[in-house]
N, C-alpha and C. Protein backbone atom coordinates (compact mmCIF):
# COMPACT_ATOMS: atom_id res chain seq x y z
N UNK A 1 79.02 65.22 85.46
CA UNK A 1 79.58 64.03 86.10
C UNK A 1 81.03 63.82 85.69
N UNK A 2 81.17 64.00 84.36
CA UNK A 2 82.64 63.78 84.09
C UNK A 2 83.60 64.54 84.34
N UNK A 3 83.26 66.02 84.56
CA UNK A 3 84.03 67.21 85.48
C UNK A 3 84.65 66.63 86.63
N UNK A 4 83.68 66.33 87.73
CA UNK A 4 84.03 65.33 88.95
C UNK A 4 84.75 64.60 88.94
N UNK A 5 84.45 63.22 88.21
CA UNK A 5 85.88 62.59 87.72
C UNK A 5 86.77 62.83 87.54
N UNK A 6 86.97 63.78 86.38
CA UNK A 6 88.66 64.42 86.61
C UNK A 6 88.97 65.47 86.97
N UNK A 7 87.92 65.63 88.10
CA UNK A 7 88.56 66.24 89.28
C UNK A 7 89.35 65.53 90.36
N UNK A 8 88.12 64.55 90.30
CA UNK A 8 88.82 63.46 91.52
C UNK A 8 90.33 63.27 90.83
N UNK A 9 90.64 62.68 89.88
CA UNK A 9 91.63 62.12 89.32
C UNK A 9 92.74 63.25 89.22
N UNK A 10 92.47 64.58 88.95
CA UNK A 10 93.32 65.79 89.29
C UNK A 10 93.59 66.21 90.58
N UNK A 11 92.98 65.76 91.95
CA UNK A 11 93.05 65.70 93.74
C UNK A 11 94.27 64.73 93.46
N UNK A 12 93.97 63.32 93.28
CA UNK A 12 95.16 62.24 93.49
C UNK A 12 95.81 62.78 92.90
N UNK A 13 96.50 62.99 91.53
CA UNK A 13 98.01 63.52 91.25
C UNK A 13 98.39 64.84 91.77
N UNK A 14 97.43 65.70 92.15
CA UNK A 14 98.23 66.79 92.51
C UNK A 14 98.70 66.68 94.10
N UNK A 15 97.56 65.80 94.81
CA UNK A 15 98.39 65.51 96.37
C UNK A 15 99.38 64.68 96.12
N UNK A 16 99.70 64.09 95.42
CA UNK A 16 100.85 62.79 95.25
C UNK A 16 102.16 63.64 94.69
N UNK A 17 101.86 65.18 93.98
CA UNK A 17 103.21 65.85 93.63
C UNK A 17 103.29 66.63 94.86
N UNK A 18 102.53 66.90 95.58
CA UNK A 18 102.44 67.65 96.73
C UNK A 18 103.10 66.92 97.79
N UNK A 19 103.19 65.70 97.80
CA UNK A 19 103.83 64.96 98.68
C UNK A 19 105.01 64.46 98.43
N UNK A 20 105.49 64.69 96.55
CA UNK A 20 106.83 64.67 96.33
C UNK A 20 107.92 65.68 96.99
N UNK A 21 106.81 67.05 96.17
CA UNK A 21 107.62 68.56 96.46
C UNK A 21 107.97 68.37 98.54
N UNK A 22 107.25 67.82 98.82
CA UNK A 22 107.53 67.83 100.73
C UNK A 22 108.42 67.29 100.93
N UNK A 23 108.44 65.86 100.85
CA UNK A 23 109.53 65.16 100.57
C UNK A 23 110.88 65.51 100.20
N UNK A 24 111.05 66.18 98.91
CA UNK A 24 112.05 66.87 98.32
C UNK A 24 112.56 68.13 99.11
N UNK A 25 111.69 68.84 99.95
CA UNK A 25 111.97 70.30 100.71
C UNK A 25 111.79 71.29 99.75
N UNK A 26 110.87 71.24 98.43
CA UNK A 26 111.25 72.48 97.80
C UNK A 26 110.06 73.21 97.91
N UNK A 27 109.95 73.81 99.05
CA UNK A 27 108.82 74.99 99.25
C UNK A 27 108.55 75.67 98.35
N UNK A 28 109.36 76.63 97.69
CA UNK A 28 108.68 77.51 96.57
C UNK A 28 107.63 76.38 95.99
N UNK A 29 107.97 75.40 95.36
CA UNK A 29 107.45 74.79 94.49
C UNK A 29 106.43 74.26 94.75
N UNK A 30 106.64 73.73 96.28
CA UNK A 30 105.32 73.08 97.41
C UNK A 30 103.95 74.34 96.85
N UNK A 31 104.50 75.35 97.14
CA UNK A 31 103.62 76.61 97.42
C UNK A 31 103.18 76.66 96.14
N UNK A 32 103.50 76.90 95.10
CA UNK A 32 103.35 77.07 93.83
C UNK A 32 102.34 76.44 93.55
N UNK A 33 102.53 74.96 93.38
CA UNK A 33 102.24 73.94 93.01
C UNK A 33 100.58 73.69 93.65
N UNK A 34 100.94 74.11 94.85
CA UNK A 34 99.70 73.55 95.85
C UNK A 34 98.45 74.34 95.65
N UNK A 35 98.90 75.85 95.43
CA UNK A 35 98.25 76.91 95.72
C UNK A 35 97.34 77.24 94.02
N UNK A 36 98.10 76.72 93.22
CA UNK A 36 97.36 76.40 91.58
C UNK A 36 96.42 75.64 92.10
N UNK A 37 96.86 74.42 91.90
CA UNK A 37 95.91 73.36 92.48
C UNK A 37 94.57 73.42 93.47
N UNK A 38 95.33 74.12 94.14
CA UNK A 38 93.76 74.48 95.35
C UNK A 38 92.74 75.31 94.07
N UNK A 39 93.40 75.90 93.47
CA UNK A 39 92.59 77.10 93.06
C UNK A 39 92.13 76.29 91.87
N UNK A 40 92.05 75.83 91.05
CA UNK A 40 91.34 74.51 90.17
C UNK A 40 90.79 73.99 91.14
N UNK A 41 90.95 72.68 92.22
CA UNK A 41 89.94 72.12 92.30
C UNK A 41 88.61 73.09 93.41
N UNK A 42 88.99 73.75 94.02
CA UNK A 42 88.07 75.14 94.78
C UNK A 42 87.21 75.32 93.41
N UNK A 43 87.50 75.67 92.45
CA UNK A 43 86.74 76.26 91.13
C UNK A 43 85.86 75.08 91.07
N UNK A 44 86.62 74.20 90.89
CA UNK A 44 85.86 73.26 90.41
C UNK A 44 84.91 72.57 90.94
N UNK A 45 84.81 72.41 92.15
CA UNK A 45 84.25 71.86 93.50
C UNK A 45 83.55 72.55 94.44
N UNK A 46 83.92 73.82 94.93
CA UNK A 46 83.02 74.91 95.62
C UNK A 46 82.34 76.03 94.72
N UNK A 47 83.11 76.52 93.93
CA UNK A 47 82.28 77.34 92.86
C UNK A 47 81.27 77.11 92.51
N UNK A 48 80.24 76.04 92.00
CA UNK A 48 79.33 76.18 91.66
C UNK A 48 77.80 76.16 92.52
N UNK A 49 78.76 75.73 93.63
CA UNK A 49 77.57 75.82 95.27
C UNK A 49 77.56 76.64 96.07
N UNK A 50 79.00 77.70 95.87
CA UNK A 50 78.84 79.05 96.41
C UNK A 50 78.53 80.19 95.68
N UNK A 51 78.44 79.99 94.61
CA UNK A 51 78.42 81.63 93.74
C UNK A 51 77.05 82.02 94.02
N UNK A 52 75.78 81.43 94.49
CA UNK A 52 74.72 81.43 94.09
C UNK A 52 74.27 82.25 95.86
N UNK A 53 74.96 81.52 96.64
CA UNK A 53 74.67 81.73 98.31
C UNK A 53 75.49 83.17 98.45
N UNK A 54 76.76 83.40 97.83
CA UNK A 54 77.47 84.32 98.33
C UNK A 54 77.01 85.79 97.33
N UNK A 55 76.53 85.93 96.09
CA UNK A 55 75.82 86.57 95.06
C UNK A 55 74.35 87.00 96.19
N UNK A 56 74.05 86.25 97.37
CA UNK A 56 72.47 86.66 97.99
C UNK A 56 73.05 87.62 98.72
N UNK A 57 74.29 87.22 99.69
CA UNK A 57 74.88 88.00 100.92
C UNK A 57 75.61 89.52 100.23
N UNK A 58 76.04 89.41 99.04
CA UNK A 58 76.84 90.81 98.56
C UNK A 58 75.51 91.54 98.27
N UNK A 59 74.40 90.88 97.60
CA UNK A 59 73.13 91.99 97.79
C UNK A 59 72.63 92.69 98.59
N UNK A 60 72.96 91.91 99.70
CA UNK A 60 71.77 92.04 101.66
C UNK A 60 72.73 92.77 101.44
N UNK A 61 73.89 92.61 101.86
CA UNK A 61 74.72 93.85 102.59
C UNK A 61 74.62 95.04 101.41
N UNK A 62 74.96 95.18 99.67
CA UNK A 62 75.34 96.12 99.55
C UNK A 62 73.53 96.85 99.44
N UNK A 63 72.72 96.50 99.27
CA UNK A 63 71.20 97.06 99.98
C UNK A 63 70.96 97.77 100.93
N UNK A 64 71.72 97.37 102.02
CA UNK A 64 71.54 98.46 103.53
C UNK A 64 71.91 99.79 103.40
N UNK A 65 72.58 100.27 103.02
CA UNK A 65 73.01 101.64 102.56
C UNK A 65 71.40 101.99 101.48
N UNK A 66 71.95 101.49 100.50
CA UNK A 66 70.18 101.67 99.48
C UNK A 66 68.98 101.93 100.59
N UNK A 67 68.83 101.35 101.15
CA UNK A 67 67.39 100.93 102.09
C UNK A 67 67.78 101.88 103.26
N UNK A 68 67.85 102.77 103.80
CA UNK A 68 68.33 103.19 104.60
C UNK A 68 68.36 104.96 104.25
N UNK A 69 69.21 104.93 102.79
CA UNK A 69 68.54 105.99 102.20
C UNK A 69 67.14 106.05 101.05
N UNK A 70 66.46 105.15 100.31
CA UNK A 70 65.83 105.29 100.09
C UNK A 70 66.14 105.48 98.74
N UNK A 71 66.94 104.68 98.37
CA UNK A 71 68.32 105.06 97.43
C UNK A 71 67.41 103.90 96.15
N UNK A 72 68.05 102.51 96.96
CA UNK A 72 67.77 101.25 95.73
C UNK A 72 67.37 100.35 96.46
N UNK A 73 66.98 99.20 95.81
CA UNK A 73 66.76 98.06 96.70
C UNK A 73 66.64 96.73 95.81
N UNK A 74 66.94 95.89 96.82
CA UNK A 74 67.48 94.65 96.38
C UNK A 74 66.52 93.36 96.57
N UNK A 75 66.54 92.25 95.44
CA UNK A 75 65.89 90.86 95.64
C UNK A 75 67.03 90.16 96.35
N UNK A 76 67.21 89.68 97.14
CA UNK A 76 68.07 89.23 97.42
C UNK A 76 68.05 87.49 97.18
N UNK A 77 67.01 86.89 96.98
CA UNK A 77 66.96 85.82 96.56
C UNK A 77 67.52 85.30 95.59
N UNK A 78 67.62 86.00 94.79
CA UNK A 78 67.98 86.19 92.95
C UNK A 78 69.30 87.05 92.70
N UNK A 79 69.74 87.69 94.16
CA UNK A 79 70.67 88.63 94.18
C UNK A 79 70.83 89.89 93.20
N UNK A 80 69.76 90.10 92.99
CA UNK A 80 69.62 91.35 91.66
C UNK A 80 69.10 92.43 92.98
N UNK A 81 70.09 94.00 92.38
CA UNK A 81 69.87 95.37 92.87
C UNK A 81 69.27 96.43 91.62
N UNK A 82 68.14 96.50 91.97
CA UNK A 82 67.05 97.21 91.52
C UNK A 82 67.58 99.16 91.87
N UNK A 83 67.79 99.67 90.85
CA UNK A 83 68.46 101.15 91.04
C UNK A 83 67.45 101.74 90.35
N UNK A 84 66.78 102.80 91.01
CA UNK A 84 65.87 103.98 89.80
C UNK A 84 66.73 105.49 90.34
N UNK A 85 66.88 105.86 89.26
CA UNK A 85 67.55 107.19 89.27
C UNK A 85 66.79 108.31 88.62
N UNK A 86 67.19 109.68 88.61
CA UNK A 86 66.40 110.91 88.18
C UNK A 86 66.28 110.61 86.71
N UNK A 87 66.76 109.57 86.18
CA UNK A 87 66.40 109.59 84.51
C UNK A 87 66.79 108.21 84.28
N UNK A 88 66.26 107.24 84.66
CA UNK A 88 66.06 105.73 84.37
C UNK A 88 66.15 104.88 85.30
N UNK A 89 65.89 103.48 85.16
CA UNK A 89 66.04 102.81 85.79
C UNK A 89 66.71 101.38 85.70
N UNK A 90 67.79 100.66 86.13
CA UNK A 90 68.56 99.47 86.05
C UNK A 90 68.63 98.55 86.95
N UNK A 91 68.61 97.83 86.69
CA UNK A 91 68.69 96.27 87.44
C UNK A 91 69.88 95.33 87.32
N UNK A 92 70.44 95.61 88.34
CA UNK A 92 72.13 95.07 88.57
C UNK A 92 72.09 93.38 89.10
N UNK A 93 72.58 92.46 88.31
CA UNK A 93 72.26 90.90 88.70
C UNK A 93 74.16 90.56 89.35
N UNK A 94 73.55 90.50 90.63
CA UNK A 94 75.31 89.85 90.78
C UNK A 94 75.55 88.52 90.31
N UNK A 95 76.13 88.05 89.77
CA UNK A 95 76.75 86.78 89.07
C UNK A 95 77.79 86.23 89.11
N UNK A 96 78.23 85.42 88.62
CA UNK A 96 79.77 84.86 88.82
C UNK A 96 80.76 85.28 89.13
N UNK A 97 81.15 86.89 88.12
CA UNK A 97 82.26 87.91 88.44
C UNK A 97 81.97 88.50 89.41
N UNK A 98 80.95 88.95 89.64
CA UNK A 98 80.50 89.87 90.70
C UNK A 98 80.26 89.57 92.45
N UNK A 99 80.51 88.17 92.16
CA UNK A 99 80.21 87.76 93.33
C UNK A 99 81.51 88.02 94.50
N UNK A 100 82.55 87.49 93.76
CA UNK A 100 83.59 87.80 94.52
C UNK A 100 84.18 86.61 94.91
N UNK A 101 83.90 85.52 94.42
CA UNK A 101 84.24 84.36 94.73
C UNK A 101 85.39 83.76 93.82
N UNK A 102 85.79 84.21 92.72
CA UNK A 102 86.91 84.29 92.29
C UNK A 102 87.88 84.48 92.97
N UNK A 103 87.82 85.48 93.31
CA UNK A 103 88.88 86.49 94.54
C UNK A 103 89.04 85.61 95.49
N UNK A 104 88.34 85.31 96.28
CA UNK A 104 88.11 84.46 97.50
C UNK A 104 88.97 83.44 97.40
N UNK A 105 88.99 82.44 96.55
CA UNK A 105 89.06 80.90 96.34
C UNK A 105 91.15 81.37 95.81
N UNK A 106 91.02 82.57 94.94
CA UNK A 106 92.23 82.97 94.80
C UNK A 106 93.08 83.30 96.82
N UNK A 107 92.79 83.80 97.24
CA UNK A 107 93.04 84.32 98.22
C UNK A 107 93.02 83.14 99.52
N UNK A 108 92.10 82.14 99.70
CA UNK A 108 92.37 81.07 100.21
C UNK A 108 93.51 80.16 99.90
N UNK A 109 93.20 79.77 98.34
CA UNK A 109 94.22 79.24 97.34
C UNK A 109 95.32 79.51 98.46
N UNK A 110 95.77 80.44 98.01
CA UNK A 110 97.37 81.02 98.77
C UNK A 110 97.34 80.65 100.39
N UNK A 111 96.89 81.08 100.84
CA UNK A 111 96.88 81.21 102.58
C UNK A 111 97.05 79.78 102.69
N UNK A 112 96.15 78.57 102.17
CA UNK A 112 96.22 77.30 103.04
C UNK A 112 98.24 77.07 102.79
N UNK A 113 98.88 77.39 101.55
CA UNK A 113 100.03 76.84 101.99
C UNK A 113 101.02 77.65 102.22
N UNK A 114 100.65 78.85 102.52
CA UNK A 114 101.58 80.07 102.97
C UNK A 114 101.88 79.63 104.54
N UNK A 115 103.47 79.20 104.91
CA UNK A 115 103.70 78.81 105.75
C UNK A 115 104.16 79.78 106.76
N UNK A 116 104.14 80.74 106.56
CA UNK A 116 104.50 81.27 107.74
C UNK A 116 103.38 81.56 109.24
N UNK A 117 102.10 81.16 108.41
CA UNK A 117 100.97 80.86 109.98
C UNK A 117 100.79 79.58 110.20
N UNK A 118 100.71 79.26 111.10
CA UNK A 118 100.29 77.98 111.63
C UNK A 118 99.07 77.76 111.51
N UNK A 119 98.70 76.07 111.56
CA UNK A 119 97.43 76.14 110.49
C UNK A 119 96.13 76.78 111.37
N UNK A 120 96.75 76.70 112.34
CA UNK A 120 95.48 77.78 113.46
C UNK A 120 95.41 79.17 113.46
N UNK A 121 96.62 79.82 112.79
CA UNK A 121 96.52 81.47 112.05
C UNK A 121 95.99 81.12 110.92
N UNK A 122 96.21 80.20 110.41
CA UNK A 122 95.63 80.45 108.56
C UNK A 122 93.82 80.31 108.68
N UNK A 123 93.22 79.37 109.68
CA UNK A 123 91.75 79.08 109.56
C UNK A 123 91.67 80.63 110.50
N UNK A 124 92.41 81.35 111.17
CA UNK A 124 91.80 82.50 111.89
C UNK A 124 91.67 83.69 110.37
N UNK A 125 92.77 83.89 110.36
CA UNK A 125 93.09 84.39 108.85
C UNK A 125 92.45 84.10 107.81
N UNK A 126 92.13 83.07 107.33
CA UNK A 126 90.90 82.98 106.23
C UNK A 126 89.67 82.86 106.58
N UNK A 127 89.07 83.13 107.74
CA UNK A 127 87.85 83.05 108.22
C UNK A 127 87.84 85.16 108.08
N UNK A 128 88.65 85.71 108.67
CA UNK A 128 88.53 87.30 108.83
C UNK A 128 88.89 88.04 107.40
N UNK A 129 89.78 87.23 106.27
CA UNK A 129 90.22 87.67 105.22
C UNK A 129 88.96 87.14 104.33
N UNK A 130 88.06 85.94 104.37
CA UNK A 130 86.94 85.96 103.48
C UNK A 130 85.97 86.83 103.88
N UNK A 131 85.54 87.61 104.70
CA UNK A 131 84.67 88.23 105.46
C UNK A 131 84.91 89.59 105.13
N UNK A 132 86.56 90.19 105.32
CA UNK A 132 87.16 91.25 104.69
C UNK A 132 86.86 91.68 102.94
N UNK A 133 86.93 90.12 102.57
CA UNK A 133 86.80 90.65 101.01
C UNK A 133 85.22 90.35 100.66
N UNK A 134 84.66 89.94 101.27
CA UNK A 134 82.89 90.33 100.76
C UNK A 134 82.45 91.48 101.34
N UNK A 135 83.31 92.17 102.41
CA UNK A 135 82.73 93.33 103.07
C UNK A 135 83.30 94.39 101.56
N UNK A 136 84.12 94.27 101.34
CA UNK A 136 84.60 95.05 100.12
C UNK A 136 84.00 94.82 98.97
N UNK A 137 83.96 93.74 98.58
CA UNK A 137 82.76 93.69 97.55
C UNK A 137 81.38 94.25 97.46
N UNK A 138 81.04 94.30 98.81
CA UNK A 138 79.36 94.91 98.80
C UNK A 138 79.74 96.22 98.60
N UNK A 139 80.84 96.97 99.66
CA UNK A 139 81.28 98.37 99.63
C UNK A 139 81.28 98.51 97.96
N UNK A 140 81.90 97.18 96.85
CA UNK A 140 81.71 98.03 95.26
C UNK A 140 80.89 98.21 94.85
N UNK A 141 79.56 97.46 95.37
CA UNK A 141 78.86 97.02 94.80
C UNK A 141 78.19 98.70 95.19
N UNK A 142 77.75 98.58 96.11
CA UNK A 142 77.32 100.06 96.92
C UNK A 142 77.39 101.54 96.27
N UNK A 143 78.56 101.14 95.99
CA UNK A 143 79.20 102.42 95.54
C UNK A 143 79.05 102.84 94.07
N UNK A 144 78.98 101.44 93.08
CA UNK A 144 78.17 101.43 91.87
C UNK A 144 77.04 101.57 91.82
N UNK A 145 76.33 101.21 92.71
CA UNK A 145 75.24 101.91 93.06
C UNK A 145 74.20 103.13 93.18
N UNK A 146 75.32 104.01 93.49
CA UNK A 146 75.41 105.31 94.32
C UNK A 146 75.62 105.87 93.24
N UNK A 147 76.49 105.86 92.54
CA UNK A 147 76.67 106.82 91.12
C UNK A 147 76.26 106.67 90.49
N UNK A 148 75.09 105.61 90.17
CA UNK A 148 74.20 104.98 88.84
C UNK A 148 72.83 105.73 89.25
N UNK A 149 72.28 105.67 90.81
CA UNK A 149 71.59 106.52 91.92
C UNK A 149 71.24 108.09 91.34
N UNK A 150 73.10 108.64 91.32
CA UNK A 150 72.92 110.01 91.90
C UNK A 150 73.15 110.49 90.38
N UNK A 151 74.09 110.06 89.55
CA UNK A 151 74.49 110.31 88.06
C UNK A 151 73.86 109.67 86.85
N UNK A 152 72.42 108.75 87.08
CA UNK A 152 71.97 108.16 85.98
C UNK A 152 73.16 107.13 85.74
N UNK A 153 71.73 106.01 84.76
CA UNK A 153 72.64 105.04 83.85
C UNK A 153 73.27 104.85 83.00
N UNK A 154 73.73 106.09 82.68
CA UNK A 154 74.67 106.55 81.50
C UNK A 154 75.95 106.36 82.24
N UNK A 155 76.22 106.40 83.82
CA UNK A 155 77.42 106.42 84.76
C UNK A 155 77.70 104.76 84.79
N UNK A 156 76.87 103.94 84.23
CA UNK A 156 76.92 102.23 84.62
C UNK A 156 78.29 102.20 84.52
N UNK A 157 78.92 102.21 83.40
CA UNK A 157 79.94 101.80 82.71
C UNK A 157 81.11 102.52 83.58
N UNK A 158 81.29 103.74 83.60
CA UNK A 158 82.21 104.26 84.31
C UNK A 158 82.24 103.64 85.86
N UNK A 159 81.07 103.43 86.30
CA UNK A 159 80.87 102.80 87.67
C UNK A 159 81.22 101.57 87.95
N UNK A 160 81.20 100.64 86.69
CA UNK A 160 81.24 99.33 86.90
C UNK A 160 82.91 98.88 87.05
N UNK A 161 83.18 99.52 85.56
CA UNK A 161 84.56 99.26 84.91
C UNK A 161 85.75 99.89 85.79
N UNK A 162 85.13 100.78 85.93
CA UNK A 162 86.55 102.04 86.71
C UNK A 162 86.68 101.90 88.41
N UNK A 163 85.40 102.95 88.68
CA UNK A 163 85.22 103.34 90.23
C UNK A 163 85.18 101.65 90.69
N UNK A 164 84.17 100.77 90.85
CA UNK A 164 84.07 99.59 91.23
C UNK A 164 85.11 99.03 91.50
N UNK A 165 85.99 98.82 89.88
CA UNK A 165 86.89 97.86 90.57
C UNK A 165 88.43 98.43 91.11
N UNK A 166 88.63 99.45 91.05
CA UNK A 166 89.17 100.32 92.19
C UNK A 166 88.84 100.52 93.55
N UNK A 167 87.83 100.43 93.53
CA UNK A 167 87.29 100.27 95.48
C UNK A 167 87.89 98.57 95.65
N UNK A 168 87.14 97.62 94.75
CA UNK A 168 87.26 96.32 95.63
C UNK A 168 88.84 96.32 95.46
N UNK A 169 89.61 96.28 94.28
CA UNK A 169 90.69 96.07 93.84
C UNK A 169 92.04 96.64 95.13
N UNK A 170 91.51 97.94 95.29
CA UNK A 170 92.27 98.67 96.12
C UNK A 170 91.95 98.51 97.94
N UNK A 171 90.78 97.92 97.97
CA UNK A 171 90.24 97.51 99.32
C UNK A 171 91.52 95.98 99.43
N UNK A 172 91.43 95.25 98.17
CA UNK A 172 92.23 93.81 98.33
C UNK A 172 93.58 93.70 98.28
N UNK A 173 94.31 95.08 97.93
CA UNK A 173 95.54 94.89 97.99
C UNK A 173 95.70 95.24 99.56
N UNK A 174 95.16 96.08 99.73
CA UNK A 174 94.97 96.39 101.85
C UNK A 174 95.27 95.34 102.18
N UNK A 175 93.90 94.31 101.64
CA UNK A 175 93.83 93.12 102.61
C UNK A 175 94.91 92.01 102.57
N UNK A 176 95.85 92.02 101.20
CA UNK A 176 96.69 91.43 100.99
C UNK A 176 97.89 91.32 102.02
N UNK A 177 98.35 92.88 101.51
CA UNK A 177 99.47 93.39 102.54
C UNK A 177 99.29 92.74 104.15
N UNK A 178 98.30 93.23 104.75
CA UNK A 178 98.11 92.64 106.08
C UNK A 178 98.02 90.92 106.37
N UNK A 179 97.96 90.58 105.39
CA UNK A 179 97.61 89.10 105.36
C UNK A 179 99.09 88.14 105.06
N UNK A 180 99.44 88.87 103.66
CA UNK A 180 100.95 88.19 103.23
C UNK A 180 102.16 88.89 103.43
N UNK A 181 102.06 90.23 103.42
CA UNK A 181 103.36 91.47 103.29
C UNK A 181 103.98 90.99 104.65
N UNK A 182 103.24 91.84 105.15
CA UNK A 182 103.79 92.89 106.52
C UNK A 182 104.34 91.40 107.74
N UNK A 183 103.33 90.20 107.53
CA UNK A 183 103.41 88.55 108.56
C UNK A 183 104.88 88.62 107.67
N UNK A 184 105.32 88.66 106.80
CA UNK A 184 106.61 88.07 105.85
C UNK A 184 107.46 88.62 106.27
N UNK A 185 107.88 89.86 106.63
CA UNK A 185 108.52 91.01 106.76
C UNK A 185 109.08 91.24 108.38
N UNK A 186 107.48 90.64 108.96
CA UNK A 186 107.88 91.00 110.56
C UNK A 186 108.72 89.69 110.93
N UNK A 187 108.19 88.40 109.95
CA UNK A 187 108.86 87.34 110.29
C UNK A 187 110.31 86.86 109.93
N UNK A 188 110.38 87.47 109.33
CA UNK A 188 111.91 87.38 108.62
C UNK A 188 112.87 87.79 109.30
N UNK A 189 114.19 86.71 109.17
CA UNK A 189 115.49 86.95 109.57
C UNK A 189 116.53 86.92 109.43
N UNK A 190 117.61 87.74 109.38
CA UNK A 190 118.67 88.40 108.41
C UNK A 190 119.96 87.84 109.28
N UNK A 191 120.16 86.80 109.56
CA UNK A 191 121.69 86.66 110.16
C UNK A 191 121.14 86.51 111.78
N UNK A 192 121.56 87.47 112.58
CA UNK A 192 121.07 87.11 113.77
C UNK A 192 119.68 88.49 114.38
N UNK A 193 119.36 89.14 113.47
CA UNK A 193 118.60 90.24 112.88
C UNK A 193 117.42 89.41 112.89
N UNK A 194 115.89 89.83 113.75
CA UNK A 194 114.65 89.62 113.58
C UNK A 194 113.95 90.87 113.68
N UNK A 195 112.88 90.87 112.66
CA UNK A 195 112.15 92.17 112.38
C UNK A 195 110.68 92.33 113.68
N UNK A 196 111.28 91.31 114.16
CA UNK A 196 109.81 90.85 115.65
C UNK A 196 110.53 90.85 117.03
N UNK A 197 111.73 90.78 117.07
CA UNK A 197 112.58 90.86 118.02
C UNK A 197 112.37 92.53 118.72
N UNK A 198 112.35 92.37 120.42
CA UNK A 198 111.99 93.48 120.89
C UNK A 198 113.18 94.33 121.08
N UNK A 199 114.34 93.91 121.01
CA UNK A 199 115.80 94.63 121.41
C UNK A 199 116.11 94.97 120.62
């Protein structure tokens, strides 16, 4: 209960500096400022009612591959992936880190005050960019999977630590680029120079 509270009480001052920084025109700082903030109260406020729903969906999906080959298979209620391999067997619980909802709430964070979409690109854009990064998450999850599967559980560690977060890691800078880079780049203008201009 007292989290809530000063949460609430951390919403009012941070929209009230949010409405200074506007006021003032200082975007960097707008952005800065806003995009922390989202990402505290998101933590604080959606995190603990999504980790649990979105931990079911990275199972279902990274399962279909498992189930399909005959590989692993998943509770999905509990979000735990059940792996037996030629020399043991492990039980993978997705959880807080694993869920991907860190990432997410990071990655929203930014977009709601990244101004260069209009707020009808940013809800198109964070509707296809949260979707993008749980599709990548299951793909780690999958893929840790697969080598724990085909190489035993002696591979956990290398699978978890290394390969894993190189797939999602390297799946999210993709998704970055397309999301913040390349919109920045095409939008930008140098004097009388536009990088979107057809002539």
């Amino acid at each position: 209960m007292i989290k809530y509270i000063v949460g609430l009480i951390g919403l009012v001052i941070w929209l009230f500096i949010l409405h200074i920084l506007n006021k003032s025109k200082l975007n960097f700082w707008h952005f800065i400022v806003g995009s922390a903030g989202a990402f505290i109260l998101m933590l604080v406020f959606l995190q603990p009612v999504l980790t649990q729903p979105l931990a079911r969906i990275v199972a279902l999906l990274a399962s279909l591959p498992g189930k399909i080959g005959s590989m692993y298979s998943a509770h999905y209620k509990y979000g735990v992936i059940f792996v037996q391999s030629a020399v043991g067997a492990i039980s993978l619980k997705i959880d807080f880190e694993c869920s991907g909802i860190i990432e997410i709430i990071a990655y929203l964070s930014l977009l709601i005050f990244y101004r260069v979409y209009t707020v009808y690109e940013r809800v198109y854009v964070g509707v296809l960019g949260v979707i993008a990064m749980v599709l990548a998450n299951a793909l780690r999850i999958t893929v840790i999977c697969m080598i724990i599967y085909f190489g035993g559980i002696d591979m956990y560690y290398i699978a978890h630590t290394f390969v894993g977060r190189f797939v999602f890691y390297g799946l999210s800078v993709m998704i970055y680029f397309y999301v913040f880079t390349k919109p920045q780049i095409i939008k930008q203008k140098v004097g009388s120079f536009r990088y979107d201009s057809d002539k």
